[in-house]
PDB file of N, CA and C in Angstrom:
ATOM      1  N   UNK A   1     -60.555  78.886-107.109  1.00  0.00           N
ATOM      2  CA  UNK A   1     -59.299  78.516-107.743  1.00  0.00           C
ATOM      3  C   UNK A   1     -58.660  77.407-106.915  1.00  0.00           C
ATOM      4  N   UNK A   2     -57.874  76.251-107.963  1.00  0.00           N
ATOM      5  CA  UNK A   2     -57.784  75.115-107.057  1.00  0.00           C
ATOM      6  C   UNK A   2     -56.170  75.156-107.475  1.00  0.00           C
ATOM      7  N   UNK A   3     -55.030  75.522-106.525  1.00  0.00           N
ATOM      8  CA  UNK A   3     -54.179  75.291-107.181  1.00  0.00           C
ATOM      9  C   UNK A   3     -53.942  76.427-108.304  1.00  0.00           C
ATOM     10  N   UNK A   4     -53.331  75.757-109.245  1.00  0.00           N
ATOM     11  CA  UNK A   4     -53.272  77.195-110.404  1.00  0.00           C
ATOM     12  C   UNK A   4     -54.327  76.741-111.617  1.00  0.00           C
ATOM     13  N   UNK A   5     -55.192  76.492-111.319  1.00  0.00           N
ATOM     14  CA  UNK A   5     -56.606  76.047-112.135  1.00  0.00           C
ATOM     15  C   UNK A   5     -57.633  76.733-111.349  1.00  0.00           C
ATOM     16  N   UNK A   6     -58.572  77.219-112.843  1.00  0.00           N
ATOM     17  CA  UNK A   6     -59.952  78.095-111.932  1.00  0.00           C
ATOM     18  C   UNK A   6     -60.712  77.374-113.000  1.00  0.00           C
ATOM     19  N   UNK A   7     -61.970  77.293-112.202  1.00  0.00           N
ATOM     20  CA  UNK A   7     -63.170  76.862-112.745  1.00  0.00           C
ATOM     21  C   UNK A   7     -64.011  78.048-113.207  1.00  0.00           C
ATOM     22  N   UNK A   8     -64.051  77.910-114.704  1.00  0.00           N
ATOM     23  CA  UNK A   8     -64.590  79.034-115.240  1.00  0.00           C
ATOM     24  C   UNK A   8     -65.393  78.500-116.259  1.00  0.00           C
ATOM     25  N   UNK A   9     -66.887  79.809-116.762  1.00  0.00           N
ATOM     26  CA  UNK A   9     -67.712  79.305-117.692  1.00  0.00           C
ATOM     27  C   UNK A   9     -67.350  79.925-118.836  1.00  0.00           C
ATOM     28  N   UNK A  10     -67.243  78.973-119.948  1.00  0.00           N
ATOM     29  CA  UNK A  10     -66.875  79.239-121.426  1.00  0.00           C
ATOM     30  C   UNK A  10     -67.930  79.372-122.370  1.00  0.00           C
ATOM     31  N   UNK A  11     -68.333  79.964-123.339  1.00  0.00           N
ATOM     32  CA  UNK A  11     -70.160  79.935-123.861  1.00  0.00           C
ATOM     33  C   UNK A  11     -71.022  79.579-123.359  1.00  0.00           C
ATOM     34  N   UNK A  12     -71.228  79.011-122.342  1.00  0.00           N
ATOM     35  CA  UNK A  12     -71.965  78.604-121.380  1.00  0.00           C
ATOM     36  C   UNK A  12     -71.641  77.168-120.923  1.00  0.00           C
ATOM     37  N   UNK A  13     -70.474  76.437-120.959  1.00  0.00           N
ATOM     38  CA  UNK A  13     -69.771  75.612-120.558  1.00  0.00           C
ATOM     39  C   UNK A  13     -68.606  75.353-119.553  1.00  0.00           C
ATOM     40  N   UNK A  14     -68.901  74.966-118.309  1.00  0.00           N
ATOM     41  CA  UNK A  14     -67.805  74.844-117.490  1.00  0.00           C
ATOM     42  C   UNK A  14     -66.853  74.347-117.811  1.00  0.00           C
ATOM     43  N   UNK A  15     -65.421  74.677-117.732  1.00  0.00           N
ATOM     44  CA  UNK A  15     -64.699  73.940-117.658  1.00  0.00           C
ATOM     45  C   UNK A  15     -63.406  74.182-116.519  1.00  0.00           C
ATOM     46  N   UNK A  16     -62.084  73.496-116.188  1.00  0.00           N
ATOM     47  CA  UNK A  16     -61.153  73.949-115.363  1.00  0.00           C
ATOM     48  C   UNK A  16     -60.101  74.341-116.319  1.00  0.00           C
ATOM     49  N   UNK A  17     -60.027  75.720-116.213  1.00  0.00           N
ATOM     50  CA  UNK A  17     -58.886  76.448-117.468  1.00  0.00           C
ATOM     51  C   UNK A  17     -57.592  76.160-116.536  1.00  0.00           C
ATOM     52  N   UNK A  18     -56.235  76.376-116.799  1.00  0.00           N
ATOM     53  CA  UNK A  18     -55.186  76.484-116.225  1.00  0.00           C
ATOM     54  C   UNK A  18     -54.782  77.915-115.741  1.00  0.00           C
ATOM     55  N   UNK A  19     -54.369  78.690-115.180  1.00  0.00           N
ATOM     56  CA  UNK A  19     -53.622  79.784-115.071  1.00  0.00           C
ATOM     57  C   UNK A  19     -52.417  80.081-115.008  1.00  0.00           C
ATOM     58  N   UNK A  20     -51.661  80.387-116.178  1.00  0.00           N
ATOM     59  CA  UNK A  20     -50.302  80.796-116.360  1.00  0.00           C
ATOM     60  C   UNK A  20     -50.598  82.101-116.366  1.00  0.00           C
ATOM     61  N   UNK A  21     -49.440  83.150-115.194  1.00  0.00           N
ATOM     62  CA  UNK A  21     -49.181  84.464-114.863  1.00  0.00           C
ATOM     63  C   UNK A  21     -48.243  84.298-116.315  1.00  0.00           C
ATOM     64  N   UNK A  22     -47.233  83.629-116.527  1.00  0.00           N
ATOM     65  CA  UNK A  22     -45.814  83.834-117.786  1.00  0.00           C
ATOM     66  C   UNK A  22     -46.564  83.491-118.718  1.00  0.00           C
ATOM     67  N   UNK A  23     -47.829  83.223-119.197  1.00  0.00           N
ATOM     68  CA  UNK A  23     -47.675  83.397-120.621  1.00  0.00           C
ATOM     69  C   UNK A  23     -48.541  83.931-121.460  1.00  0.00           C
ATOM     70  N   UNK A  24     -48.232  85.050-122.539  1.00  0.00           N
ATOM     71  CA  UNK A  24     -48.214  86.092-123.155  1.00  0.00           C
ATOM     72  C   UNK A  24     -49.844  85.818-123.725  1.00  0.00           C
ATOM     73  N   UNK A  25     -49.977  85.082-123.879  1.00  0.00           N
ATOM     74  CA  UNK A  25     -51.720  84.962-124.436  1.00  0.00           C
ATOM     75  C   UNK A  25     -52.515  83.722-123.745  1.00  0.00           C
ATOM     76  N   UNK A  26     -53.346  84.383-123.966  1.00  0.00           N
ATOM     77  CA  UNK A  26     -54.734  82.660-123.119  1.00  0.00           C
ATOM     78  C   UNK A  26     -54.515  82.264-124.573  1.00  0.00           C
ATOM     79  N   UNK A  27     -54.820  80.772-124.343  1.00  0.00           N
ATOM     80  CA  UNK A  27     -55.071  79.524-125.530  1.00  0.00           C
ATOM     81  C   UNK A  27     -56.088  78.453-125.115  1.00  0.00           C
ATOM     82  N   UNK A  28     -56.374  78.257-126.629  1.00  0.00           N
ATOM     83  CA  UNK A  28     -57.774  77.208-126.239  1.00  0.00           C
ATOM     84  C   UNK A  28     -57.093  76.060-127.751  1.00  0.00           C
ATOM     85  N   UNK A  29     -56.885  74.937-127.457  1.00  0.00           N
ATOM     86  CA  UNK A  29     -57.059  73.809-127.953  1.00  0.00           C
ATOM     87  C   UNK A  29     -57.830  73.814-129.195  1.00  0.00           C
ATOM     88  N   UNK A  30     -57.206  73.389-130.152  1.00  0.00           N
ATOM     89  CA  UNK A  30     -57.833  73.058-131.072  1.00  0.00           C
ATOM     90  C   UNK A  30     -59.330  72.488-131.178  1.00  0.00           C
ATOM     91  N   UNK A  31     -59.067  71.311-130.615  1.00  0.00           N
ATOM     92  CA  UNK A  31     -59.953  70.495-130.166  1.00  0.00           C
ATOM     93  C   UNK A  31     -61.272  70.728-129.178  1.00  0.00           C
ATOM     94  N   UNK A  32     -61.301  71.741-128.230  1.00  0.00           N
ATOM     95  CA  UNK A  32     -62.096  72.456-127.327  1.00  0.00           C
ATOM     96  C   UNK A  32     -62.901  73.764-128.750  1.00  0.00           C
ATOM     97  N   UNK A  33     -61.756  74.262-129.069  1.00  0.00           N
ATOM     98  CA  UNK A  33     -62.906  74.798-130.141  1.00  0.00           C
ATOM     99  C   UNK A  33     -63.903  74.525-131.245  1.00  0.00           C
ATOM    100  N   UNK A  34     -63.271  73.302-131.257  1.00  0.00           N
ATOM    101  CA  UNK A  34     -64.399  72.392-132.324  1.00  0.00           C
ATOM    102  C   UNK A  34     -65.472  72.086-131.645  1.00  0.00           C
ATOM    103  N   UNK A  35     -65.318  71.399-130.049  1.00  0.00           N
ATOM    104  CA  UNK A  35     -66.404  71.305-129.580  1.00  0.00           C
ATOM    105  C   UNK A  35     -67.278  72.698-129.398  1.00  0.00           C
ATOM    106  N   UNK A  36     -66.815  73.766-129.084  1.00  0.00           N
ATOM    107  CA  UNK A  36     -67.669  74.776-128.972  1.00  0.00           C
ATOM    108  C   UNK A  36     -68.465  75.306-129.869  1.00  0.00           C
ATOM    109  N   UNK A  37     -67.863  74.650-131.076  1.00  0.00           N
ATOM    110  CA  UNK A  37     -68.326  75.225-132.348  1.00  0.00           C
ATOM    111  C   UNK A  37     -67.809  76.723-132.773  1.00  0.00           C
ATOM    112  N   UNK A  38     -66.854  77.189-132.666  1.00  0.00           N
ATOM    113  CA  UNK A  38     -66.599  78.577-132.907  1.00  0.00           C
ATOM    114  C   UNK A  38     -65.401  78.725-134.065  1.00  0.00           C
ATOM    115  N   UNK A  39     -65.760  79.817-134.815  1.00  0.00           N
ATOM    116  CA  UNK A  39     -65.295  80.254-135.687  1.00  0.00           C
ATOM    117  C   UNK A  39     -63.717  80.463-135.600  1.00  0.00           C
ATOM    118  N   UNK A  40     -62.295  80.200-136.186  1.00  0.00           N
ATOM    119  CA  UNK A  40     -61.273  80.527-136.473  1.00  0.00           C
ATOM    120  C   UNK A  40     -60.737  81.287-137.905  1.00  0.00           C
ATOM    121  N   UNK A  41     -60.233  82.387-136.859  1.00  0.00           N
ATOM    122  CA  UNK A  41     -59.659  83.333-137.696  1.00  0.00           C
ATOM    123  C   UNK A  41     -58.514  83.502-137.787  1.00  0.00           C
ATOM    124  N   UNK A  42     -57.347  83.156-138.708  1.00  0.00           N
ATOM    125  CA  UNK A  42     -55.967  82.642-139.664  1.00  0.00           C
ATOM    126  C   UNK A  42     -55.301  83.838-139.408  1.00  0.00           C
ATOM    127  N   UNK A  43     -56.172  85.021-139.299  1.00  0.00           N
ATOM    128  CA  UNK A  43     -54.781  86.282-138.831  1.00  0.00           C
ATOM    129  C   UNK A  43     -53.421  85.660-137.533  1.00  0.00           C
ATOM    130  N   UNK A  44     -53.572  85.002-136.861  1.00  0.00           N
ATOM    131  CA  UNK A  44     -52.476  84.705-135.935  1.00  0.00           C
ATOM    132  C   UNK A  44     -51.329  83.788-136.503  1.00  0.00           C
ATOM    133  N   UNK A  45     -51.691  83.205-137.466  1.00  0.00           N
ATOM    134  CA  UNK A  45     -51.262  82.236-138.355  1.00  0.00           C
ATOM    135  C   UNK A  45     -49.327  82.772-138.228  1.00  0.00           C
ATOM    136  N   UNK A  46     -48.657  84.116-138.445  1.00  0.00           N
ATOM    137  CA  UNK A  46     -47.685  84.584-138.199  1.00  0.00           C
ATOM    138  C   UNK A  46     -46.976  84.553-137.181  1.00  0.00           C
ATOM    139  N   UNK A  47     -47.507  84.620-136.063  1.00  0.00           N
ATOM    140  CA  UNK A  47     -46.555  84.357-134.778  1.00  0.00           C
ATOM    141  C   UNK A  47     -46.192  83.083-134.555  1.00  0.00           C
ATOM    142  N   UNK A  48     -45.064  83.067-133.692  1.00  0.00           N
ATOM    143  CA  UNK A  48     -44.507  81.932-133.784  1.00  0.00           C
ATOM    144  C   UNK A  48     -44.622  81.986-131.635  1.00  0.00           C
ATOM    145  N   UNK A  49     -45.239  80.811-131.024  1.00  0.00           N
ATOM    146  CA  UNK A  49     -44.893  81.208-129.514  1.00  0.00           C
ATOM    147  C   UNK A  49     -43.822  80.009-129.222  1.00  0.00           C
ATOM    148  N   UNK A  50     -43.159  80.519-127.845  1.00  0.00           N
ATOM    149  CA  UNK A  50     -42.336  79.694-127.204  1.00  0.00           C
ATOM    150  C   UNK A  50     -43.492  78.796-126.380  1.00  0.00           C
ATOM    151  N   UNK A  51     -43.363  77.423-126.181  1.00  0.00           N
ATOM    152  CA  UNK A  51     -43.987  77.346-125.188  1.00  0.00           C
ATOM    153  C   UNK A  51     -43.721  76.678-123.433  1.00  0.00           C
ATOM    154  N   UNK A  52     -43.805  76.527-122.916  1.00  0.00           N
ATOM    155  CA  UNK A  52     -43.196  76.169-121.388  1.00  0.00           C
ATOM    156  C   UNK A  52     -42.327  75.199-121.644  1.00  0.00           C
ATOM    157  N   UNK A  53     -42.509  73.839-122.291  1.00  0.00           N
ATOM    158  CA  UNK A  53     -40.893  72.801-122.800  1.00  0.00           C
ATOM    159  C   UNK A  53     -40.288  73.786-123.529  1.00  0.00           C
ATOM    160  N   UNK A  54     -40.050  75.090-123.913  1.00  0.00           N
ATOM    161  CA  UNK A  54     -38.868  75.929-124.637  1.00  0.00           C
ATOM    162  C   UNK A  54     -39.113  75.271-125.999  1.00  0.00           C
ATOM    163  N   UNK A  55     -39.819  74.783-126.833  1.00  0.00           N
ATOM    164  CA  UNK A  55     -39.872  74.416-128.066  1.00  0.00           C
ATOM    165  C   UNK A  55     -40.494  75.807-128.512  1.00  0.00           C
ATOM    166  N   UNK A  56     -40.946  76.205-129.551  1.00  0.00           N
ATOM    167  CA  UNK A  56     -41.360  76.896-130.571  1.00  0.00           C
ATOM    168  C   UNK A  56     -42.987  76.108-131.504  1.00  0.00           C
ATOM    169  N   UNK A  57     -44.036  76.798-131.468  1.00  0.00           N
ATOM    170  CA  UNK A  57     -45.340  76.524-131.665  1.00  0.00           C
ATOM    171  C   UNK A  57     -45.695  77.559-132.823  1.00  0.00           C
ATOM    172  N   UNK A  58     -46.446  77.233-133.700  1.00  0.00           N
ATOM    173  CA  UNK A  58     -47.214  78.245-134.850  1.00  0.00           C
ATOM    174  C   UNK A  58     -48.910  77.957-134.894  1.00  0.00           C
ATOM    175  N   UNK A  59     -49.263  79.198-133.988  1.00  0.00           N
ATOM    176  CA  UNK A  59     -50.618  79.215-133.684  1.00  0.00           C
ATOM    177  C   UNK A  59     -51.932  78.679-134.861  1.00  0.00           C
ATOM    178  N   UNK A  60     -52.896  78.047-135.447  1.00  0.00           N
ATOM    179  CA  UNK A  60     -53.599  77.769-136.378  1.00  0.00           C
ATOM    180  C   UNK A  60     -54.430  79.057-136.972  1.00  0.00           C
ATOM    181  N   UNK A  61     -54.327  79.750-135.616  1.00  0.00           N
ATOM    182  CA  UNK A  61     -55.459  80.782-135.330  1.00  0.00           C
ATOM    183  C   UNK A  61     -56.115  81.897-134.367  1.00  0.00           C
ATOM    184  N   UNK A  62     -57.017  82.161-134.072  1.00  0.00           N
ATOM    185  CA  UNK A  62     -57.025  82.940-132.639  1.00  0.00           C
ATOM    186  C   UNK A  62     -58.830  82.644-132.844  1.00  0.00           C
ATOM    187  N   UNK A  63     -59.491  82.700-131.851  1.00  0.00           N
ATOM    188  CA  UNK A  63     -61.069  82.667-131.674  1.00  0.00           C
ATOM    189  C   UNK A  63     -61.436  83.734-130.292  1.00  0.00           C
ATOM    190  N   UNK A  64     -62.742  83.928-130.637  1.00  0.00           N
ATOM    191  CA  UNK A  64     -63.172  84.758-129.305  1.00  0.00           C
ATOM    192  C   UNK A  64     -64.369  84.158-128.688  1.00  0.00           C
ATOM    193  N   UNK A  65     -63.937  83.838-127.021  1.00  0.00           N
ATOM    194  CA  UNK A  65     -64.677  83.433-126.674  1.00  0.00           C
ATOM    195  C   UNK A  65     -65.314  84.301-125.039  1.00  0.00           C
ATOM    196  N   UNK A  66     -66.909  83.605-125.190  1.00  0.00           N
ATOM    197  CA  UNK A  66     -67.161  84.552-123.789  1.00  0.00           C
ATOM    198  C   UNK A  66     -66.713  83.565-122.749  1.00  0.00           C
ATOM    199  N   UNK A  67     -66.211  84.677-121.429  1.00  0.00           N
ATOM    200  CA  UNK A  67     -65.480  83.738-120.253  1.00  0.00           C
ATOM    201  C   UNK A  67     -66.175  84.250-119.268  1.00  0.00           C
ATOM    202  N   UNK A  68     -66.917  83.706-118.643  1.00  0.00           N
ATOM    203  CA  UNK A  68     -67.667  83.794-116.933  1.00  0.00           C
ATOM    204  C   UNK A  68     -67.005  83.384-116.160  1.00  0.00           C
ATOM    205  N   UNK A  69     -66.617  84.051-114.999  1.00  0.00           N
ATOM    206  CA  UNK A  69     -65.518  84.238-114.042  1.00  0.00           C
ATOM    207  C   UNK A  69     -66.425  84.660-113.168  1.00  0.00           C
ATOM    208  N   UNK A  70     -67.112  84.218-111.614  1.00  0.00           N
ATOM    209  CA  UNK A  70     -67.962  85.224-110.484  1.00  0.00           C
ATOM    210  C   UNK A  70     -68.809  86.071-111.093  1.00  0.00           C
ATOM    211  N   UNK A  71     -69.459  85.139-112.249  1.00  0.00           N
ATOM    212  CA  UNK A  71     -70.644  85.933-112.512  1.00  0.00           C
ATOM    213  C   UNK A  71     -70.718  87.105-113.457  1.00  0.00           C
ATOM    214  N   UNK A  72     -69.090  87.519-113.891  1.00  0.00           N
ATOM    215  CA  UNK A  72     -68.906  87.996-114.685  1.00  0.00           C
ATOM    216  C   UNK A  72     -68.565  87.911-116.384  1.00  0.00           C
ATOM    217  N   UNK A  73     -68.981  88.063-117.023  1.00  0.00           N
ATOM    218  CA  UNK A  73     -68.740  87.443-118.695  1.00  0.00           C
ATOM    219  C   UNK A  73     -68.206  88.982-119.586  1.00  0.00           C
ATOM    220  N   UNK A  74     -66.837  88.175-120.054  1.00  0.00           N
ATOM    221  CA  UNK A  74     -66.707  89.067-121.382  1.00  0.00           C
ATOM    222  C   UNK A  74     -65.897  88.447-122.165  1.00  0.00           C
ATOM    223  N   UNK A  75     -65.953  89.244-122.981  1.00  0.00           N
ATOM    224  CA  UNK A  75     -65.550  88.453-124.626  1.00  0.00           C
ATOM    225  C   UNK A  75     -63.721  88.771-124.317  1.00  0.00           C
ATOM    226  N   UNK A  76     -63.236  87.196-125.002  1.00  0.00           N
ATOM    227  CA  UNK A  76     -61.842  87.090-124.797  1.00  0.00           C
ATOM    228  C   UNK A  76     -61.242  86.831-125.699  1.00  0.00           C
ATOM    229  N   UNK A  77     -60.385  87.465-126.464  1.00  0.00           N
ATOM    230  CA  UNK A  77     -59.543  86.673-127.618  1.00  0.00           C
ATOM    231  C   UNK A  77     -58.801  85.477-127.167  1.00  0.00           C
ATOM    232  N   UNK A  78     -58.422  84.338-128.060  1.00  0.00           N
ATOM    233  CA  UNK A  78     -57.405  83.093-127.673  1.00  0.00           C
ATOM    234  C   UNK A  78     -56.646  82.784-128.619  1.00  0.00           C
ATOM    235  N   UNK A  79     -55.339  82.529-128.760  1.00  0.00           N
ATOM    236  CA  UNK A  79     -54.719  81.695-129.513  1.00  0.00           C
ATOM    237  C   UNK A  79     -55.081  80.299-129.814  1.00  0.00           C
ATOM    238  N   UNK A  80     -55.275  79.624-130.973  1.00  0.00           N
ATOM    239  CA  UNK A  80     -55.671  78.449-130.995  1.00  0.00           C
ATOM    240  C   UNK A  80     -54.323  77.326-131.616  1.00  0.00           C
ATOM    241  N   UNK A  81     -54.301  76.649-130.432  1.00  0.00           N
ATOM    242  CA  UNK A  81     -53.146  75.293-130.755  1.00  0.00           C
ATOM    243  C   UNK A  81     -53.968  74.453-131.178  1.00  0.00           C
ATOM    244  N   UNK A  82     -53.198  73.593-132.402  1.00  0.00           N
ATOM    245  CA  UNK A  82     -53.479  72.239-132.525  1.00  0.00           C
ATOM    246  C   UNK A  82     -52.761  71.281-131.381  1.00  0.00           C
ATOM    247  N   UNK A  83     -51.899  71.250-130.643  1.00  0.00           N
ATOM    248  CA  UNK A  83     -51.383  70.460-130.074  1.00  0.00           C
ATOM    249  C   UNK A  83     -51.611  71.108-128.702  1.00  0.00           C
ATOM    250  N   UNK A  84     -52.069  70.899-127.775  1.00  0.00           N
ATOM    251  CA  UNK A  84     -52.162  71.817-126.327  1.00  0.00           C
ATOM    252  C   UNK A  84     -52.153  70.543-125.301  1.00  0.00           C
ATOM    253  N   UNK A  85     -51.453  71.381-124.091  1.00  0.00           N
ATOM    254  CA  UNK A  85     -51.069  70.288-122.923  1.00  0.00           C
ATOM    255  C   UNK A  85     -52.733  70.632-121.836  1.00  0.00           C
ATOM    256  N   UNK A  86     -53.601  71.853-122.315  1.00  0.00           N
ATOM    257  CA  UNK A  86     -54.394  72.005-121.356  1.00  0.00           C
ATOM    258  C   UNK A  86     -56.145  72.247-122.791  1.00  0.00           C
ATOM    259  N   UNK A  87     -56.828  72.000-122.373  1.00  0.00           N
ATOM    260  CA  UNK A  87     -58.117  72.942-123.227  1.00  0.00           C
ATOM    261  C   UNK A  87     -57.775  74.507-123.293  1.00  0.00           C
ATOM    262  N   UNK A  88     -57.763  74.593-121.791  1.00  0.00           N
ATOM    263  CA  UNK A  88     -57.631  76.165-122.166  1.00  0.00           C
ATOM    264  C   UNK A  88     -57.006  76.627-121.023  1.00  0.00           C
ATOM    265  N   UNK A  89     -56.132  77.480-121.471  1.00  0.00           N
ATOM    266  CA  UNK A  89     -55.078  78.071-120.629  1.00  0.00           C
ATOM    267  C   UNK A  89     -55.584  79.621-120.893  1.00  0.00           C
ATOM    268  N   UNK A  90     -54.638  80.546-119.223  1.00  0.00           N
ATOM    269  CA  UNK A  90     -55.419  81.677-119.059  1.00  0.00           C
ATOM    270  C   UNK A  90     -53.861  82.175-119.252  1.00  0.00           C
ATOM    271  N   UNK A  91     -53.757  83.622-119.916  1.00  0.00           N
ATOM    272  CA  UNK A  91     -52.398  84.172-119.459  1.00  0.00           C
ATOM    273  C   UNK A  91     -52.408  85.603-119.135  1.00  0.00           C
ATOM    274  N   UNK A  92     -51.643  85.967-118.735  1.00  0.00           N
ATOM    275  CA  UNK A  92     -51.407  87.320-118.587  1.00  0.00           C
ATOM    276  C   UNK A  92     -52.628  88.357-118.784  1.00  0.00           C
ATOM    277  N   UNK A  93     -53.039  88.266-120.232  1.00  0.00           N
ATOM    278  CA  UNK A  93     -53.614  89.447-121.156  1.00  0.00           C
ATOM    279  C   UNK A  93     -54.989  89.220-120.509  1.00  0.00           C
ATOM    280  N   UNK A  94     -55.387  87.993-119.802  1.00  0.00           N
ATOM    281  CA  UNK A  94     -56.747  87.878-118.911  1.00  0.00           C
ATOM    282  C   UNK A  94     -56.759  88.500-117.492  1.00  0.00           C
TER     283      UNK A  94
END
């Protein structure tokens, strides 16, 4: 962990996720999930999140992805933004 960023494997893709302790769900980028190729599912479509500028966000979606952490992998739900300040952010529920 570098800072509040960890280098973690995503389907079998490295990347440097962010780590937020304050916020209520991990999120992955719209855009990061297209590259992964993974399926979005519209049930999240209802919540509405705050996000760190205090604005208000309406999720597209949620996806599940596997996360390797020290060798360890398990399946993670994510909120999916169209607009995201990171690929993928870690929160709390990780």
């Amino acid at each position: 962990m570098t800072g509040n960023q960890l280098d973690v494997i995503i389907d079998k893709n490295p990347i440097r996720a962010l780590v937020d302790s304050g916020a209520s769900f991990s999120v992955i980028s719209d855009k990061y999930r297209r590259f992964l190729k993974k399926v979005l599912f519209a049930d999240a479509k209802s919540v509405m999140l705050k996000v760190a500028d205090g604005n208000f966000v309406r999720p597209i979606g949620k996806c599940v992805l596997r996360v390797r952490i020290n060798n360890r992998e398990l399946p993670f739900e994510f909120i999916v933004l169209s607009h995201c300040s990171h690929d993928v952010i870690l929160g709390w529920d990780f």
